[in-house]
ModelCIF file with pLDDT and N, C-alpha, C, O atoms, coordinates in Angstrom:
data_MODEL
#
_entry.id   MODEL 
#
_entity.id                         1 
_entity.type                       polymer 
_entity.pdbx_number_of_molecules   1 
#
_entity_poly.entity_id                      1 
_entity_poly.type                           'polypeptide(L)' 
_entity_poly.nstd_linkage                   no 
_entity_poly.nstd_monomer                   no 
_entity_poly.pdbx_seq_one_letter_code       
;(UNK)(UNK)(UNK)(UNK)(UNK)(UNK)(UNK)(UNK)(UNK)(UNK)(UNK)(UNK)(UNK)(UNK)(UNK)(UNK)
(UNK)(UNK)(UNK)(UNK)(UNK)(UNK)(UNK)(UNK)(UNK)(UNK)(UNK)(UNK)(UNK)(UNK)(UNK)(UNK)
(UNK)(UNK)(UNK)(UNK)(UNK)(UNK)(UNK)(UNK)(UNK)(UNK)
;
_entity_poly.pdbx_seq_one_letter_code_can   XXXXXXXXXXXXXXXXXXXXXXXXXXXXXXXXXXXXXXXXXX 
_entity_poly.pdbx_strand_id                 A 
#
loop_
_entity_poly_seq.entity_id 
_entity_poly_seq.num 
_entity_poly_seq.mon_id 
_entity_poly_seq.hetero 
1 1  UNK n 
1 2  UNK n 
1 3  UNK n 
1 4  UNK n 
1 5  UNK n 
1 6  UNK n 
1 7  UNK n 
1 8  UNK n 
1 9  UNK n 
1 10 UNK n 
1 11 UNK n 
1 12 UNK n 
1 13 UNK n 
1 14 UNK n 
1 15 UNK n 
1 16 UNK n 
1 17 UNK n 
1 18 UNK n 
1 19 UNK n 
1 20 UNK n 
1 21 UNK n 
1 22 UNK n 
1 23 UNK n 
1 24 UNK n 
1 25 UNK n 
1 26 UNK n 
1 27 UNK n 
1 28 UNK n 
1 29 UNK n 
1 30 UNK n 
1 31 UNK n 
1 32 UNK n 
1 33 UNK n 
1 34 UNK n 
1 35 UNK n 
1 36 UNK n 
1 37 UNK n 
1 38 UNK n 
1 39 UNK n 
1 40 UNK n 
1 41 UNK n 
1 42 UNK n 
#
_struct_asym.id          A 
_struct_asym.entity_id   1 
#
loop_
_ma_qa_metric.id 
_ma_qa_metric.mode 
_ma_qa_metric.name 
_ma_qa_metric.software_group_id 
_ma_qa_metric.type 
1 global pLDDT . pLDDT 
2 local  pLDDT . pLDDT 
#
_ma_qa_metric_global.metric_id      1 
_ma_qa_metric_global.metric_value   65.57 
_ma_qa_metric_global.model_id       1 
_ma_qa_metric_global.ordinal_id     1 
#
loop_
_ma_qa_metric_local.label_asym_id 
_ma_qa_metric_local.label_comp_id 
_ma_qa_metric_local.label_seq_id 
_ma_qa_metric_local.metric_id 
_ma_qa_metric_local.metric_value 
_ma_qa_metric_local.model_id 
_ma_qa_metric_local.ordinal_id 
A UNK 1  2 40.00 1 1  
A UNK 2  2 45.00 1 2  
A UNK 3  2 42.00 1 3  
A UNK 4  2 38.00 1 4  
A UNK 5  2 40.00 1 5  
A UNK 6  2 40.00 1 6  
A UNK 7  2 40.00 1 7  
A UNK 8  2 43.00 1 8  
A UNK 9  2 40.00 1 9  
A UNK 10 2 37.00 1 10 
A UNK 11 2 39.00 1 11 
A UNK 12 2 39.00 1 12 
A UNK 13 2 45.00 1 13 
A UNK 14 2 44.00 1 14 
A UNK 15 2 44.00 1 15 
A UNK 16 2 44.00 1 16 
A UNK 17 2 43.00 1 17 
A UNK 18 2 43.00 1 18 
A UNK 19 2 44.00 1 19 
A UNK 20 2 43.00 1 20 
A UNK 21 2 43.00 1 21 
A UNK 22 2 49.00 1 22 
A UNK 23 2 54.00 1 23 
A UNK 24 2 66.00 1 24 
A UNK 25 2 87.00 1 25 
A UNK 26 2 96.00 1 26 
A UNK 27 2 98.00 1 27 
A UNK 28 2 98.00 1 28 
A UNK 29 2 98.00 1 29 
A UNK 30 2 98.00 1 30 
A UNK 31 2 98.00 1 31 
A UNK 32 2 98.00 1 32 
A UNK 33 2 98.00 1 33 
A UNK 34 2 97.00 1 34 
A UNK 35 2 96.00 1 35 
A UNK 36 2 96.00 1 36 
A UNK 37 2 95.00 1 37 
A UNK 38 2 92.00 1 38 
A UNK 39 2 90.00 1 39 
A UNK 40 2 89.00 1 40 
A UNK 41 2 93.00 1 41 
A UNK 42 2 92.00 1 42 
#
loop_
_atom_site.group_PDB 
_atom_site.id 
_atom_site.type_symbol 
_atom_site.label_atom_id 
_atom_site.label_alt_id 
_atom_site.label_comp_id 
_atom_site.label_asym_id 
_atom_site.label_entity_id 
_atom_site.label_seq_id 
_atom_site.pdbx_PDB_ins_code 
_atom_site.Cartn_x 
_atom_site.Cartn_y 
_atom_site.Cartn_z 
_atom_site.occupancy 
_atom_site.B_iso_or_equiv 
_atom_site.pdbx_formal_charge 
_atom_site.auth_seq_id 
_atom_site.auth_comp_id 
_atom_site.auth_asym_id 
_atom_site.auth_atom_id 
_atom_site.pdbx_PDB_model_num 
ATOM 1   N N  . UNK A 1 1  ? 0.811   -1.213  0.000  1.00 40.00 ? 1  UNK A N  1 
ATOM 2   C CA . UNK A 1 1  ? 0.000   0.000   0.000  1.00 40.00 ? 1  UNK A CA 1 
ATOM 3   C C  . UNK A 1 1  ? 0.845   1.263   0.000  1.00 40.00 ? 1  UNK A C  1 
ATOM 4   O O  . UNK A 1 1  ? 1.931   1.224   0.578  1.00 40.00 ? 1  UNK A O  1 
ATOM 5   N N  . UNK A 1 2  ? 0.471   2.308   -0.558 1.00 45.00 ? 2  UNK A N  1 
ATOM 6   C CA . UNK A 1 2  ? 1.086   3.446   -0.463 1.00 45.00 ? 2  UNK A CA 1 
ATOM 7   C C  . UNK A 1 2  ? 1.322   4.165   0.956  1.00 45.00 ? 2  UNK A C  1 
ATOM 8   O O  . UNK A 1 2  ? 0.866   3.506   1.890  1.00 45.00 ? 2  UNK A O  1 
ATOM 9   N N  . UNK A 1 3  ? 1.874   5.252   1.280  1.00 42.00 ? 3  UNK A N  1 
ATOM 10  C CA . UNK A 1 3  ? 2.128   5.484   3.035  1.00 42.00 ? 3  UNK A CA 1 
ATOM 11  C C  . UNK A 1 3  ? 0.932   5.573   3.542  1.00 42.00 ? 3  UNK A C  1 
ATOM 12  O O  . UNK A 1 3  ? 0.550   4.977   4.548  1.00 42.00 ? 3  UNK A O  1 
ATOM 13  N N  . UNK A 1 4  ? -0.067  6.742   2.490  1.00 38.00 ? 4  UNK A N  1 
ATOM 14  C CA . UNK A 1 4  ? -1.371  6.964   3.283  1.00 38.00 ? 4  UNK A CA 1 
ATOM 15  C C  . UNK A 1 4  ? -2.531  6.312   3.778  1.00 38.00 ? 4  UNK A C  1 
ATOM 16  O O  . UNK A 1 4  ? -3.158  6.347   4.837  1.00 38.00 ? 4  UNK A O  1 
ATOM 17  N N  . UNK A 1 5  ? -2.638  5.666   2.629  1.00 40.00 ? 5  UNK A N  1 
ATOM 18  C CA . UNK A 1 5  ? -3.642  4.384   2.621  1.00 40.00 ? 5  UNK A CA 1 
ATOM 19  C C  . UNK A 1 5  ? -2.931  3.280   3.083  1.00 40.00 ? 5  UNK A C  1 
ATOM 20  O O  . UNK A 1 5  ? -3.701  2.420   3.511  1.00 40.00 ? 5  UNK A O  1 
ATOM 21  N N  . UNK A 1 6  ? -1.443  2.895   3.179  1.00 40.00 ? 6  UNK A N  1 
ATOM 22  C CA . UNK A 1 6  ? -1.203  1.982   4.440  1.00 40.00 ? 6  UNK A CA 1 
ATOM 23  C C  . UNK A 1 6  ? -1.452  2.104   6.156  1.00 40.00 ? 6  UNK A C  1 
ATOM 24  O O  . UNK A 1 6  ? -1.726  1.118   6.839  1.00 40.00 ? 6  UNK A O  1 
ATOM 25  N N  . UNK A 1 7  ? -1.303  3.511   6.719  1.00 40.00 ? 7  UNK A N  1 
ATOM 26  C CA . UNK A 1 7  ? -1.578  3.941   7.778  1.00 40.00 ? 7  UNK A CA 1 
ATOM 27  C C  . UNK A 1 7  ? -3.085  3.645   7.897  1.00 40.00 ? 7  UNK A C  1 
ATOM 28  O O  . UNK A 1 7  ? -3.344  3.019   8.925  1.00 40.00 ? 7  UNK A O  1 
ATOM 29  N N  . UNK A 1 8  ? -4.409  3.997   6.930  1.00 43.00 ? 8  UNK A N  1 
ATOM 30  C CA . UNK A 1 8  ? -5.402  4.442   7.360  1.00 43.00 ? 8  UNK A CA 1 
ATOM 31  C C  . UNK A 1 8  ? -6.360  2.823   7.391  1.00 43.00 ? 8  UNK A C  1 
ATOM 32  O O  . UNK A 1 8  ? -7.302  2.483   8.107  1.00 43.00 ? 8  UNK A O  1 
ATOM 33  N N  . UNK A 1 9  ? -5.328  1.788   5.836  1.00 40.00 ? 9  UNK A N  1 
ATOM 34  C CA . UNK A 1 9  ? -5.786  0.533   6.751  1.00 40.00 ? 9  UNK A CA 1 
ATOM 35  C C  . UNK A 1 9  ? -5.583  0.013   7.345  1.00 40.00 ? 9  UNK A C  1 
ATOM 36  O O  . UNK A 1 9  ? -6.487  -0.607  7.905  1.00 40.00 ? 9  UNK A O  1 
ATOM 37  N N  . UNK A 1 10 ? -4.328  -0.167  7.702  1.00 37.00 ? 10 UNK A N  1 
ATOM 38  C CA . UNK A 1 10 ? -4.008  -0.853  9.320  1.00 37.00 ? 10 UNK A CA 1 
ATOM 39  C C  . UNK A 1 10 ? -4.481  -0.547  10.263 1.00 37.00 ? 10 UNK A C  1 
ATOM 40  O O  . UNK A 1 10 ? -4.503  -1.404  11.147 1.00 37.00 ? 10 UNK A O  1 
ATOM 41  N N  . UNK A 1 11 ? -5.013  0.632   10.521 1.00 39.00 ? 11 UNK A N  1 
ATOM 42  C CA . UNK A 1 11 ? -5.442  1.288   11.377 1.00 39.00 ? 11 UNK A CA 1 
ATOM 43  C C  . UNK A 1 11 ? -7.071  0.599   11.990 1.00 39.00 ? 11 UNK A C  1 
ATOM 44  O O  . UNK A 1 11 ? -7.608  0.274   13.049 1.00 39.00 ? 11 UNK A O  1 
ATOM 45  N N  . UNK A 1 12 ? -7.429  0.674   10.143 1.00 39.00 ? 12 UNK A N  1 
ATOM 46  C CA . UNK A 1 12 ? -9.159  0.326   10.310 1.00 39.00 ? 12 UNK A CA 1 
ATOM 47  C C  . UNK A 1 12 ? -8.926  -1.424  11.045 1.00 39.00 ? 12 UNK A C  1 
ATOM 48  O O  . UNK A 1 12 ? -9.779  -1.941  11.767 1.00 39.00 ? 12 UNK A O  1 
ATOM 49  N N  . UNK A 1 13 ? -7.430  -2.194  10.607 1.00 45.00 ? 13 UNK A N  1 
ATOM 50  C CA . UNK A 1 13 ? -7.444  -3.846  10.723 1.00 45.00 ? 13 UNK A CA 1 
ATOM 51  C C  . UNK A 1 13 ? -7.382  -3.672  12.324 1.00 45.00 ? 13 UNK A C  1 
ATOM 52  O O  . UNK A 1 13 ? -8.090  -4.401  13.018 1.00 45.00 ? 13 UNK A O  1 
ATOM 53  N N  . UNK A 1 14 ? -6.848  -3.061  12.699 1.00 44.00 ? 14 UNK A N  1 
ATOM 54  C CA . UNK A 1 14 ? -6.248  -2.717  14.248 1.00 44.00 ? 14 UNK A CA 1 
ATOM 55  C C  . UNK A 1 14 ? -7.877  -2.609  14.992 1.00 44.00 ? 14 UNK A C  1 
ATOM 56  O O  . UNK A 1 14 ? -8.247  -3.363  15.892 1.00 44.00 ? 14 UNK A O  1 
ATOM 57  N N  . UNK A 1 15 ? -8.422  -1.890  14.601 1.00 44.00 ? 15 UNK A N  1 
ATOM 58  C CA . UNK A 1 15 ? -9.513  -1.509  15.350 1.00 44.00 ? 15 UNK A CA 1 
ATOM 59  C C  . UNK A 1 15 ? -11.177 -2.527  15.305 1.00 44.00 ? 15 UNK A C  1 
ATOM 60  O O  . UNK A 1 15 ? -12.256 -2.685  15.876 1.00 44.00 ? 15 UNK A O  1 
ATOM 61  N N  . UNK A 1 16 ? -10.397 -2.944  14.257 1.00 44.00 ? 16 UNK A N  1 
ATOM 62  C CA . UNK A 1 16 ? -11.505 -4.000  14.102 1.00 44.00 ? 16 UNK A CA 1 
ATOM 63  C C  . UNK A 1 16 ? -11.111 -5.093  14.685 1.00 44.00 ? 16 UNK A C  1 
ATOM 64  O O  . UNK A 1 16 ? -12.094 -5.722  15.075 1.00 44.00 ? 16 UNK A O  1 
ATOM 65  N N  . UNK A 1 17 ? -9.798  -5.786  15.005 1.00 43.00 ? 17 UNK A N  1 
ATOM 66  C CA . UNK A 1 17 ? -9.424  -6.900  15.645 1.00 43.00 ? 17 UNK A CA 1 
ATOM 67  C C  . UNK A 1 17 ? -10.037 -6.261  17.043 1.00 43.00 ? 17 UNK A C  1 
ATOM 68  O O  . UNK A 1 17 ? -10.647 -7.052  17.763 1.00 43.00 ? 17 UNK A O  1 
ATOM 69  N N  . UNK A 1 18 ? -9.907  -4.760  17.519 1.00 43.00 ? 18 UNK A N  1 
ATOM 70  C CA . UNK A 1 18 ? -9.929  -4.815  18.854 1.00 43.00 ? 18 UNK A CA 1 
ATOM 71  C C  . UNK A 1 18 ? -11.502 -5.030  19.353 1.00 43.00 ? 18 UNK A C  1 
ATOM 72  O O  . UNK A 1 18 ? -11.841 -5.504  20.438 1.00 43.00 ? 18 UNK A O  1 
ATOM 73  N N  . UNK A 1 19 ? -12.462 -4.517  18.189 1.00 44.00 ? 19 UNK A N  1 
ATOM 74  C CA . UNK A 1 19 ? -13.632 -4.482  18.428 1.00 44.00 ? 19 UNK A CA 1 
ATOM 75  C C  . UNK A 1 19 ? -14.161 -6.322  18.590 1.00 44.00 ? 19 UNK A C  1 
ATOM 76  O O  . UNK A 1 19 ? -14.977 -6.784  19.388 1.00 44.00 ? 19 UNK A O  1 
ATOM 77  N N  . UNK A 1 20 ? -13.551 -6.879  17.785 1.00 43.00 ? 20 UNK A N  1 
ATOM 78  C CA . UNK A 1 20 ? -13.535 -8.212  17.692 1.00 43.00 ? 20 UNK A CA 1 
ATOM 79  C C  . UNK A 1 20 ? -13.341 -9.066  19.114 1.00 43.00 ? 20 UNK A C  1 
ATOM 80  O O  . UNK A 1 20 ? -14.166 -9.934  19.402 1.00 43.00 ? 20 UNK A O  1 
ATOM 81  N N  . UNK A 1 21 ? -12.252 -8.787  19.955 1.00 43.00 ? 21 UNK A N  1 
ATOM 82  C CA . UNK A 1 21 ? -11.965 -8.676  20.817 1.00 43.00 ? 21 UNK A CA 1 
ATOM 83  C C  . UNK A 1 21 ? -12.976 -8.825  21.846 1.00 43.00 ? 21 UNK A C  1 
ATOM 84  O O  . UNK A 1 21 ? -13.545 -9.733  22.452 1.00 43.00 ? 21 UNK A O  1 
ATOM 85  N N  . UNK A 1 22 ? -12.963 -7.304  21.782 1.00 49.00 ? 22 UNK A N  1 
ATOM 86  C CA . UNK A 1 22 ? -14.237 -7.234  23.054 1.00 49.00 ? 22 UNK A CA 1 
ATOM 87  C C  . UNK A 1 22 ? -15.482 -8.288  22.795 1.00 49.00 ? 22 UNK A C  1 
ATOM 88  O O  . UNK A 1 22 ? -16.020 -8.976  23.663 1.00 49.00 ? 22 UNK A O  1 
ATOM 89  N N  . UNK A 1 23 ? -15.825 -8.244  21.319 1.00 54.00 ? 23 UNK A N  1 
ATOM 90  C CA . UNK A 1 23 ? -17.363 -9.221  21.711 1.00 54.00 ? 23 UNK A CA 1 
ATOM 91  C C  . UNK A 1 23 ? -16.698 -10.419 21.485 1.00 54.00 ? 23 UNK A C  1 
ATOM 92  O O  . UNK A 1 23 ? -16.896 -10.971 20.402 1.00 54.00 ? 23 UNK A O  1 
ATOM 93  N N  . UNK A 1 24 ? -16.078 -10.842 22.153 1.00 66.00 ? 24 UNK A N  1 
ATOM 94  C CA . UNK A 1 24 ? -16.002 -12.328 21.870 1.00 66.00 ? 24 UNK A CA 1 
ATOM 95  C C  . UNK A 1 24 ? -16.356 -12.569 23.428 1.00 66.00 ? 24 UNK A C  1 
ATOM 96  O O  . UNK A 1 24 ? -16.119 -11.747 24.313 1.00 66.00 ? 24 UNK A O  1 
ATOM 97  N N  . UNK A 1 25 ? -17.112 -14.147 23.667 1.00 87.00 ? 25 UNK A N  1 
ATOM 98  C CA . UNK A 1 25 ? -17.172 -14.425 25.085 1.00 87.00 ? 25 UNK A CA 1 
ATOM 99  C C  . UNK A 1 25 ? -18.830 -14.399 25.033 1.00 87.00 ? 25 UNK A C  1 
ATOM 100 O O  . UNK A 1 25 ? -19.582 -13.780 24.280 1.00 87.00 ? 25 UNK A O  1 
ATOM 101 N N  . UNK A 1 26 ? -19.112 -15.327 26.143 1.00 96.00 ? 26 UNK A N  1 
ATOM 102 C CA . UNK A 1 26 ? -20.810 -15.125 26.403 1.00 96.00 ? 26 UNK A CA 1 
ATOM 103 C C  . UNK A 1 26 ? -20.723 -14.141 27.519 1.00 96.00 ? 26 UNK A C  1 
ATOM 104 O O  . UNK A 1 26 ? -19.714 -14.078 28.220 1.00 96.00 ? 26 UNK A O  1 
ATOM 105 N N  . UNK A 1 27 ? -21.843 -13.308 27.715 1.00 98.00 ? 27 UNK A N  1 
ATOM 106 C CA . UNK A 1 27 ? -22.518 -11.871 28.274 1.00 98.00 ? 27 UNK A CA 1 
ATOM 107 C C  . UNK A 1 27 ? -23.315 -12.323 29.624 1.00 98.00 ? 27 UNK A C  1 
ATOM 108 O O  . UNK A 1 27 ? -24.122 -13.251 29.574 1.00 98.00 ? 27 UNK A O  1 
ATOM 109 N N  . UNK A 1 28 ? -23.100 -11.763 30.587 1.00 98.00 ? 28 UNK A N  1 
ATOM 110 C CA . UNK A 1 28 ? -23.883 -11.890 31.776 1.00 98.00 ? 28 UNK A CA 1 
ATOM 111 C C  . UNK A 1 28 ? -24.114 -10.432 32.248 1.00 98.00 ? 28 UNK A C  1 
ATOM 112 O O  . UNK A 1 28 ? -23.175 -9.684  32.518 1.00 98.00 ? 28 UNK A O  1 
ATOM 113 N N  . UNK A 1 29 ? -25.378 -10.082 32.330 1.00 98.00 ? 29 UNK A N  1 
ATOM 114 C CA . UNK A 1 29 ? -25.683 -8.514  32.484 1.00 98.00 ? 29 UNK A CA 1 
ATOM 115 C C  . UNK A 1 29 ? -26.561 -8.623  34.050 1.00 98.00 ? 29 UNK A C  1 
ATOM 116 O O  . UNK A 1 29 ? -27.700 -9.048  34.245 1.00 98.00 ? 29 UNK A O  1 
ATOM 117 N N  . UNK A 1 30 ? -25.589 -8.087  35.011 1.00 98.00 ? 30 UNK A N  1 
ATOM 118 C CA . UNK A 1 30 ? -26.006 -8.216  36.294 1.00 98.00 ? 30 UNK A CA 1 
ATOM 119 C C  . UNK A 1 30 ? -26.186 -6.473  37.106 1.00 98.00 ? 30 UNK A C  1 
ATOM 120 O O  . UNK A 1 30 ? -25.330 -5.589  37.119 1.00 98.00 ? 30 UNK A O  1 
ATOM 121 N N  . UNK A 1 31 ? -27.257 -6.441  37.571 1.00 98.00 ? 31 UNK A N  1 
ATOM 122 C CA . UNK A 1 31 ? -27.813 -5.330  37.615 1.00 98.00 ? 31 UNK A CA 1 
ATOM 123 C C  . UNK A 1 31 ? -28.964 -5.090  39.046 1.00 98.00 ? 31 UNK A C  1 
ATOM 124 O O  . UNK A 1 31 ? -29.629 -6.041  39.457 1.00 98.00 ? 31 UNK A O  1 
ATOM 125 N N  . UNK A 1 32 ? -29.044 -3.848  39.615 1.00 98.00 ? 32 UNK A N  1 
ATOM 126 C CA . UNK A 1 32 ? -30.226 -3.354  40.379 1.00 98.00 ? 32 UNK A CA 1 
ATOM 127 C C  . UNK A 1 32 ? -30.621 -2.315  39.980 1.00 98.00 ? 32 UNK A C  1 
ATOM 128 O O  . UNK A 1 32 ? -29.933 -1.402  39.523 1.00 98.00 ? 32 UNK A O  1 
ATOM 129 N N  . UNK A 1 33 ? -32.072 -2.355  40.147 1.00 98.00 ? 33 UNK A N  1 
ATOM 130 C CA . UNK A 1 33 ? -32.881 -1.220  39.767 1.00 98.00 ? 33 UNK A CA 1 
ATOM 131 C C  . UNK A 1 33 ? -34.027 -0.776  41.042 1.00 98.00 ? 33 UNK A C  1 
ATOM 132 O O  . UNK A 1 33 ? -34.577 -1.558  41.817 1.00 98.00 ? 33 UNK A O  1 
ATOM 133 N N  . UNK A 1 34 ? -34.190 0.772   40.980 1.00 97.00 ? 34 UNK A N  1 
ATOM 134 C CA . UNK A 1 34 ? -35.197 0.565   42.010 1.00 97.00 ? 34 UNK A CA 1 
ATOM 135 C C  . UNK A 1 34 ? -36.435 0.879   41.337 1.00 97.00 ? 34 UNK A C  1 
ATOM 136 O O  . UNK A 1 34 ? -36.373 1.415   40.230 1.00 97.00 ? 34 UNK A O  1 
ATOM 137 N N  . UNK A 1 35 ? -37.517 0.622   41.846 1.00 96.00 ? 35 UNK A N  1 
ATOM 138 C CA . UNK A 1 35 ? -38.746 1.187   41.458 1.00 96.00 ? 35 UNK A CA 1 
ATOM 139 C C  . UNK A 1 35 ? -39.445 2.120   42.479 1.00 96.00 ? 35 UNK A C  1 
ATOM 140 O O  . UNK A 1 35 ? -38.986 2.120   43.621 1.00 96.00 ? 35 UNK A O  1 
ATOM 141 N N  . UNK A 1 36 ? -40.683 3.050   42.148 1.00 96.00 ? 36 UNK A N  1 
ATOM 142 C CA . UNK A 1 36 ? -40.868 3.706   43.267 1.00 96.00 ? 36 UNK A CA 1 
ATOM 143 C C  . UNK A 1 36 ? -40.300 4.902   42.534 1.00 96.00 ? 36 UNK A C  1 
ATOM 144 O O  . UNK A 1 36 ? -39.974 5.155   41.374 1.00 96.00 ? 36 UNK A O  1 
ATOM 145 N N  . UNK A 1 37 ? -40.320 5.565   43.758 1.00 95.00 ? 37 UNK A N  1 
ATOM 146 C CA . UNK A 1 37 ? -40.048 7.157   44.043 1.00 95.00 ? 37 UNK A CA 1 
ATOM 147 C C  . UNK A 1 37 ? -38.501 7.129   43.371 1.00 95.00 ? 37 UNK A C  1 
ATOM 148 O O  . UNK A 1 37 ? -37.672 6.268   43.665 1.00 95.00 ? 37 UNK A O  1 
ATOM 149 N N  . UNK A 1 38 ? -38.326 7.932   42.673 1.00 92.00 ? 38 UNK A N  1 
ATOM 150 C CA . UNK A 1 38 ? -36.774 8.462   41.696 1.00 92.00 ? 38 UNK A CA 1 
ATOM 151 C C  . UNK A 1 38 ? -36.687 9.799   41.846 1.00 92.00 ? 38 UNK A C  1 
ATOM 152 O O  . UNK A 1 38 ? -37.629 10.561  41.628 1.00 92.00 ? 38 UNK A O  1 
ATOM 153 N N  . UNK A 1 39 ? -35.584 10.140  42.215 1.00 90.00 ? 39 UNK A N  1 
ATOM 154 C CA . UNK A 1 39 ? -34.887 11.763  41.598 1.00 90.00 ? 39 UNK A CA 1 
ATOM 155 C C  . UNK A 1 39 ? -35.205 12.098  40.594 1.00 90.00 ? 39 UNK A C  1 
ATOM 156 O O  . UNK A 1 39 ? -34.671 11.414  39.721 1.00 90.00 ? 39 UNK A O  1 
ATOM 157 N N  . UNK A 1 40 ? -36.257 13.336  39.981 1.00 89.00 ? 40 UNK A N  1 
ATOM 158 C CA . UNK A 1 40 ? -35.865 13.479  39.013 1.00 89.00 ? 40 UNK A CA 1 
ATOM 159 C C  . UNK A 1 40 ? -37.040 12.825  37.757 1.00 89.00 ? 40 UNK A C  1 
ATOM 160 O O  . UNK A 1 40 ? -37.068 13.617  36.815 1.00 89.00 ? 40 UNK A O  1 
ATOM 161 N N  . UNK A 1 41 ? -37.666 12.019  37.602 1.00 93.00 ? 41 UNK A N  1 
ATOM 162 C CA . UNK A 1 41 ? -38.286 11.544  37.517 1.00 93.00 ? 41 UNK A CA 1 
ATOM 163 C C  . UNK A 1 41 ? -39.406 10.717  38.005 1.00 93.00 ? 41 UNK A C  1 
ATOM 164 O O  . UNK A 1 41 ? -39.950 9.969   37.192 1.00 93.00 ? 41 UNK A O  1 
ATOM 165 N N  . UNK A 1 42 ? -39.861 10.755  39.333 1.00 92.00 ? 42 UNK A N  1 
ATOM 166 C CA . UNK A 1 42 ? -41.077 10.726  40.021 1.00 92.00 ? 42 UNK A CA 1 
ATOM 167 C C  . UNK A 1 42 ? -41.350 9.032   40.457 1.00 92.00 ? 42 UNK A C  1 
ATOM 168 O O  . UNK A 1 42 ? -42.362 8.710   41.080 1.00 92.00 ? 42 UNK A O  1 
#
């Protein structure tokens, strides 16, 4: 690749491995919520 367009795809390969990265793995979404009376919203 030429300099510019070598920088700007490695860049995009880089960021996509990292995004790759993160979602890999199964998800457990653990959480509290209150109900009732809120700040701010009632």
């Amino acid at each position: 690749l030429p300099k510019t367009s070598r920088a700007q795809s490695c860049k995009t390969n880089n960021n996509e491995k990292k995004n790759s990265e993160k979602k890999k793995g199964k998800i457990l979404i653990v959480f509290f919520s209150h109900t009732g009376e809120n700040y701010a919203v009632g």
